[in-house]
Protein backbone atom coordinates (compact mmCIF):
# COMPACT_ATOMS: atom_id res chain seq x y z
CA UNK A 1 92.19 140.65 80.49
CA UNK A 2 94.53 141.13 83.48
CA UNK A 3 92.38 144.13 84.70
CA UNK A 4 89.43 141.77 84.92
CA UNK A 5 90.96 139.78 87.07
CA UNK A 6 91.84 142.42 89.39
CA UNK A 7 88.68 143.83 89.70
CA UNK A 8 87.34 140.39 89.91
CA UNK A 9 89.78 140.08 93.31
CA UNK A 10 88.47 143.26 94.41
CA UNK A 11 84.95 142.57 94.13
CA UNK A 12 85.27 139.30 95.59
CA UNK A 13 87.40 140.62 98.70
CA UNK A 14 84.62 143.89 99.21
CA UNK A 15 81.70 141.20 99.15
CA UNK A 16 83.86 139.06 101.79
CA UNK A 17 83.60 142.00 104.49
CA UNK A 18 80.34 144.20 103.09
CA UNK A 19 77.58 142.31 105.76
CA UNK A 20 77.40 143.54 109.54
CA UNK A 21 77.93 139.99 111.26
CA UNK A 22 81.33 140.33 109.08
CA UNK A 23 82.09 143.14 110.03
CA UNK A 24 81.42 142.41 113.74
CA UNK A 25 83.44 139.74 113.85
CA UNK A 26 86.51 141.22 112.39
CA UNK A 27 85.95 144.00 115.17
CA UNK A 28 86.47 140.44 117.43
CA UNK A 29 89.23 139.15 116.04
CA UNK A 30 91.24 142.85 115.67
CA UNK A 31 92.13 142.00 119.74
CA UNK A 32 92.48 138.06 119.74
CA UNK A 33 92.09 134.66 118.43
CA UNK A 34 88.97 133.28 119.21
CA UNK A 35 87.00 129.98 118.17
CA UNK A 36 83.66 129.94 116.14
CA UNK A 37 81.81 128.83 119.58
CA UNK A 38 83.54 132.19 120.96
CA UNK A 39 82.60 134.43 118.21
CA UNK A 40 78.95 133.06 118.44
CA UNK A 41 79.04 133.85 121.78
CA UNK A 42 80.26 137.52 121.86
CA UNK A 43 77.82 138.23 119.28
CA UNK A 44 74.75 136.54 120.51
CA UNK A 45 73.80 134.86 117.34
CA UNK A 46 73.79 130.52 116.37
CA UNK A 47 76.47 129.05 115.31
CA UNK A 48 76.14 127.87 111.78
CA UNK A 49 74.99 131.55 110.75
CA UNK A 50 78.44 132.66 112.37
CA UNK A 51 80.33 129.87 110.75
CA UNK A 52 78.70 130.66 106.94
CA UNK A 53 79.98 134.58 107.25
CA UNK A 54 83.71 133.17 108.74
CA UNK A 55 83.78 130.67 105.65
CA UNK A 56 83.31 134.23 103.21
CA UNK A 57 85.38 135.98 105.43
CA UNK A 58 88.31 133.28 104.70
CA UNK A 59 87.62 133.25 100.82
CA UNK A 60 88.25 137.05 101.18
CA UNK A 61 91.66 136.19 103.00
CA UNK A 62 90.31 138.46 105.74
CA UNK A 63 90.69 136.14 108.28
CA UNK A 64 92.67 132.52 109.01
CA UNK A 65 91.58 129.63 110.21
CA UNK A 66 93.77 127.27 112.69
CA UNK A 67 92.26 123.96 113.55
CA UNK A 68 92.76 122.72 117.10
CA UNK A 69 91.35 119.29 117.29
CA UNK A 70 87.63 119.75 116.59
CA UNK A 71 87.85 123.93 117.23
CA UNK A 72 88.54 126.51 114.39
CA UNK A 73 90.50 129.06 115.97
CA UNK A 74 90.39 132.35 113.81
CA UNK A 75 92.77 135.35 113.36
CA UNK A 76 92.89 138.22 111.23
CA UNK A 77 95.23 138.52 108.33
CA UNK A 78 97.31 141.66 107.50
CA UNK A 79 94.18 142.04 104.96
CA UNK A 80 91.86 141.77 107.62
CA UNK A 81 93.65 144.68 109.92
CA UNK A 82 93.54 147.13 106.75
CA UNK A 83 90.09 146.93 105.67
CA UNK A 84 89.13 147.34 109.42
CA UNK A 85 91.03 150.39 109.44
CA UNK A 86 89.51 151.61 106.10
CA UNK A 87 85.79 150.94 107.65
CA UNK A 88 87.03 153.04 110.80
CA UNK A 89 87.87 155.41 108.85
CA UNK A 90 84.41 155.62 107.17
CA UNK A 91 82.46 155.82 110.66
């Protein structure tokens, strides 16, 4: 039963980052911080289709989110920095 839930983390964590807006946006947040608005920005894409990959990114535990009055700030967790390495790696 315990291996279940393990692979039930892992599957859970690979579907957080498997989508290229995901990716992208780790690729972002690898050198700063930077609000949803920001991230929209950089990317070129709306805002609520930015904000629905963050939210899977953050079930993942990929990235963290920091609210500053009515801004989410995001940054990368430990988490986040490894399986950005591991796609680099795969390039």
């Amino acid at each position: 039963m315990e291996k279940q839930k393990d692979h039930r983390k892992i599957k859970r964590i690979i579907k957080g980052f498997a989508n290229n807006w995901r990716i992208r946006t780790m690729a972002l947040l690898k050198e700063t911080r930077l609000s949803v608005g920001e991230i929209s920005e950089n990317l070129k894409t709306d805002f609520k289709n930015i904000s629905i990959h963050i939210t899977k990114l953050a079930i993942a535990g990929i990235v963290i989110k920091r609210y500053q009055g009515r801004e989410v700030h995001l940054k990368l967790t430990a988490r986040g920095e490894n399986i950005l390495t591991f796609i680099r790696m795969l390039e």
